[in-house]
Protein backbone atom coordinates (compact mmCIF):
# COMPACT_ATOMS: atom_id res chain seq x y z
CA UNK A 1 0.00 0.00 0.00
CA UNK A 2 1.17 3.34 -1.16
CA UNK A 3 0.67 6.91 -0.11
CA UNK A 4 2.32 9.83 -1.03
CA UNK A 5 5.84 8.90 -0.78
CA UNK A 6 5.14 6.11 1.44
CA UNK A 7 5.35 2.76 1.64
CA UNK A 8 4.02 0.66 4.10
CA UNK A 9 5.37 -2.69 5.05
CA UNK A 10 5.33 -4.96 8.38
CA UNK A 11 2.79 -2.04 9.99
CA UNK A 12 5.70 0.41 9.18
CA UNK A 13 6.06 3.34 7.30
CA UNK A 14 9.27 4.04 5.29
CA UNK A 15 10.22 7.23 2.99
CA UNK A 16 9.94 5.51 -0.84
CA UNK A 17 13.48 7.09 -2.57
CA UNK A 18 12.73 8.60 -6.17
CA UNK A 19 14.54 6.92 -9.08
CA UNK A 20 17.86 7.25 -10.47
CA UNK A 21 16.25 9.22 -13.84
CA UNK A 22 14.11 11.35 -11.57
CA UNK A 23 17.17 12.48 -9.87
CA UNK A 24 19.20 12.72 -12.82
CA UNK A 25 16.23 14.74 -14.58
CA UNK A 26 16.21 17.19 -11.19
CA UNK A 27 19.95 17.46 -11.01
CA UNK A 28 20.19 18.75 -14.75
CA UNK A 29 17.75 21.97 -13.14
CA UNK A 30 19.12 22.49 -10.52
CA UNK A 31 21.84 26.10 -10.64
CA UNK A 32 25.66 25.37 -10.02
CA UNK A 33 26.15 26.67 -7.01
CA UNK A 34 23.13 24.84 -5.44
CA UNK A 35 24.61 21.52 -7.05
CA UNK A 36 28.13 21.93 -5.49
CA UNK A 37 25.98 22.76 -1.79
CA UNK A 38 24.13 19.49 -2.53
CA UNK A 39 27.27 17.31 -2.86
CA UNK A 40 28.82 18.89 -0.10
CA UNK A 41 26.49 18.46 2.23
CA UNK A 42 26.08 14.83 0.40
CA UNK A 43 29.82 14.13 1.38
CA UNK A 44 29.54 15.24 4.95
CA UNK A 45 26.87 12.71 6.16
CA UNK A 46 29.18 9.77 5.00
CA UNK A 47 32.77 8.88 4.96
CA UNK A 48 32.37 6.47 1.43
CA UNK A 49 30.47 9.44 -0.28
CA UNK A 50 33.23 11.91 0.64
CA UNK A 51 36.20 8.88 -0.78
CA UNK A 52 34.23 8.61 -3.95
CA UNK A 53 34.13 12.29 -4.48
CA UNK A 54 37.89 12.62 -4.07
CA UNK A 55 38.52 10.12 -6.15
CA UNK A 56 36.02 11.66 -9.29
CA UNK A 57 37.32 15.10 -8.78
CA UNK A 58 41.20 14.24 -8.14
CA UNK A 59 42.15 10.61 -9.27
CA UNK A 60 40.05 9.09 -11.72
CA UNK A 61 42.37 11.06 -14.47
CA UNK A 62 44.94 8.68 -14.03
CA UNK A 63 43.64 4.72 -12.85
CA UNK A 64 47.43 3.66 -13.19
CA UNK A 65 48.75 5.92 -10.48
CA UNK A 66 45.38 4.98 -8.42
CA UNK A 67 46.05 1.60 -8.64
CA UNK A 68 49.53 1.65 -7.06
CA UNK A 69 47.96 3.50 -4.32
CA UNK A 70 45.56 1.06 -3.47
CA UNK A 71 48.32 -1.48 -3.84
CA UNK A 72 50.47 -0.06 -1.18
CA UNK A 73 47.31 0.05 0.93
CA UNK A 74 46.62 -3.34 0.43
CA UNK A 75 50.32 -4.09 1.17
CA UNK A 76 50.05 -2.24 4.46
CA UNK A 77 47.06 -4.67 5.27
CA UNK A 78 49.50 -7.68 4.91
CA UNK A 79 51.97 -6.21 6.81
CA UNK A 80 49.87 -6.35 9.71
CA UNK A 81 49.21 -10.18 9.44
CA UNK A 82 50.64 -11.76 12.18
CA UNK A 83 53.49 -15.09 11.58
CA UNK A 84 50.82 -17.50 12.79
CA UNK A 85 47.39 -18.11 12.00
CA UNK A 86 44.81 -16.30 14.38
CA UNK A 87 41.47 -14.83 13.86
CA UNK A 88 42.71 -11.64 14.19
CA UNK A 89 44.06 -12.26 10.75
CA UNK A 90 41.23 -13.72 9.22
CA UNK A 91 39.62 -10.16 10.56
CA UNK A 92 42.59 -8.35 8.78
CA UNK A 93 42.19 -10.15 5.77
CA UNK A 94 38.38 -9.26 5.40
CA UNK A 95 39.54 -5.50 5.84
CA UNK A 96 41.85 -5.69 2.75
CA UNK A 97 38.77 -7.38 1.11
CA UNK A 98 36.35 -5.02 1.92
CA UNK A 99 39.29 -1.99 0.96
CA UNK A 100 39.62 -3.36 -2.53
CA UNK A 101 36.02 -3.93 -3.18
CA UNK A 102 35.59 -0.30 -2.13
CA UNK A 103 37.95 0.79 -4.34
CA UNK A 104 36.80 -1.45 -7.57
CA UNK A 105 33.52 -0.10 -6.56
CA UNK A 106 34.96 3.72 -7.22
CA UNK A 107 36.41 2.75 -10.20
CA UNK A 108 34.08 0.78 -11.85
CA UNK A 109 36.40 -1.06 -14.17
CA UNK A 110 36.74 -4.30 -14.87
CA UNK A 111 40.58 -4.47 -15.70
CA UNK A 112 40.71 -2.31 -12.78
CA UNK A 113 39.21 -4.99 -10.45
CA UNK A 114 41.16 -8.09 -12.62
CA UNK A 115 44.34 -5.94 -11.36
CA UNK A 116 43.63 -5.46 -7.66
CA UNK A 117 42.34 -9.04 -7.76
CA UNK A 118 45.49 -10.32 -9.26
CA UNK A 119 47.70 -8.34 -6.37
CA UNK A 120 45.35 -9.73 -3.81
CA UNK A 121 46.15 -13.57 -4.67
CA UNK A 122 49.21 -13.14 -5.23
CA UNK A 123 49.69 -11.30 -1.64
CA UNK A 124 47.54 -14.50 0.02
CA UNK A 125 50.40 -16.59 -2.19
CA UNK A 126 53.23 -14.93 -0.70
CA UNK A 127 51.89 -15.83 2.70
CA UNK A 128 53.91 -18.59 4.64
CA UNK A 129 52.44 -22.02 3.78
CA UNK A 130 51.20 -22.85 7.32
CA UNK A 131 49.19 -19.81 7.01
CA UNK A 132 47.98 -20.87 3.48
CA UNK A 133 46.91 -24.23 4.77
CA UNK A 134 43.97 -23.07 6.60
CA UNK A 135 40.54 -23.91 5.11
CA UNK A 136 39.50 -19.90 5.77
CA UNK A 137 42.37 -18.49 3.71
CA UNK A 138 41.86 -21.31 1.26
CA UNK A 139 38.00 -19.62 1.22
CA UNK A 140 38.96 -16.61 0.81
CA UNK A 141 41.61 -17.05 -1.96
CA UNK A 142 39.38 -19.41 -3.87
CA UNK A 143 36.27 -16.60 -3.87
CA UNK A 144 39.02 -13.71 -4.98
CA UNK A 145 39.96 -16.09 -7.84
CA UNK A 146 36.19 -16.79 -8.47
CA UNK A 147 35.99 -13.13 -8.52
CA UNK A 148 39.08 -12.71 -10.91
CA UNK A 149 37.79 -15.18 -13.66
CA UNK A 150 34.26 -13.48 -13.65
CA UNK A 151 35.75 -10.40 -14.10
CA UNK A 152 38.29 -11.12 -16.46
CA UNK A 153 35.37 -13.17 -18.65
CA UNK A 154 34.05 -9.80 -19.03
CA UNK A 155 37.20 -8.17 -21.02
CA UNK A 156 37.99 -8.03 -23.88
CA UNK A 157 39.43 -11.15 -25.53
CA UNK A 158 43.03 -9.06 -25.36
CA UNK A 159 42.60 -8.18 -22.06
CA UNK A 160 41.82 -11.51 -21.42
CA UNK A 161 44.51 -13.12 -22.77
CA UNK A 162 47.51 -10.22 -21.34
CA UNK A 163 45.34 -11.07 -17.85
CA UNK A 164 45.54 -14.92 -17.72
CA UNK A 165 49.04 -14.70 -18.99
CA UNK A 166 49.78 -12.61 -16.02
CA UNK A 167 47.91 -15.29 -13.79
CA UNK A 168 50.07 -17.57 -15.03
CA UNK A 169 53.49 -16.37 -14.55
CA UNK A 170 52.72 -15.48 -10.83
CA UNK A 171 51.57 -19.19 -10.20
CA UNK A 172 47.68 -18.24 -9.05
């Protein structure tokens, strides 16, 4: 049941959001300086909107440069893994995770992703093999590499090809 806006569900009432072309439609209206207000005030209420508008107005010129970025972020991540296996680590590994999806997410590129992908295996390879062993890591390497196929499939055939060779030569 709808009313004005509303939506009701379970006995509750919740604020129905307009659709993307509605916005898009309103946004086109709207004066410049009102526009640059709205996207402030849109990137003070949340820490992700305010990383994805630093990255469209100061980064997404050059991915390459990016990328190395969110490499030596990643690399930082691994640093912190402790020499034994602990949960701690399986906590530490998530965060990398959940770093590089936010950043493929920015991007929106799927060579981009195949890249941070490929850097993410091949970090989990360089792990010690006691660490490897356990079934978690083995989880989580198997669902990046999941990941990395599906997005490589989606490349061109070049791309795919330059990609797999590079899959190849670092033993994933």
């Amino acid at each position: 049941m709808k009313v004005r806006g509303l939506v009701f569900y379970n006995k509750r009432i919740y604020m129905k959001a307009v659709s993307l072309s509605e916005v898009k439609k309103e946004l086109s209206m709207i004066p410049t300086e009102v526009l640059v207000s709205l996207c402030v005030r849109l990137a003070k209420y949340k820490k992700e909107n305010k990383e994805l508008l630093s990255y469209l107005l100061f980064e997404s010129d050059n991915d390459d440069l990016y990328a190395e970025q969110v490499k030596q972020e990643l690399e930082a991540c691994f640093r912190e893994l402790d020499s034994r296996y602990s949960v701690q680590n399986k906590k530490k590994l998530s965060k990398a995770i959940r770093l590089m999806d936010k950043h493929i997410k920015f991007v929106g590129s799927k060579r981009f992703e195949a890249q941070m992908r490929i850097f993410f295996c091949s970090q989990i390879k360089k792990l010690a093999p006691s660490f490897r062993r356990h079934s978690v890591i083995q989880g989580i390497y198997q669902r990046q590499m999941d990941k990395l196929n599906k997005a490589i499939a989606a490349l061109h055939e070049d791309l795919q090809y330059d990609f797999k060779e590079e899959i190849k030569s670092l033993g994933l």
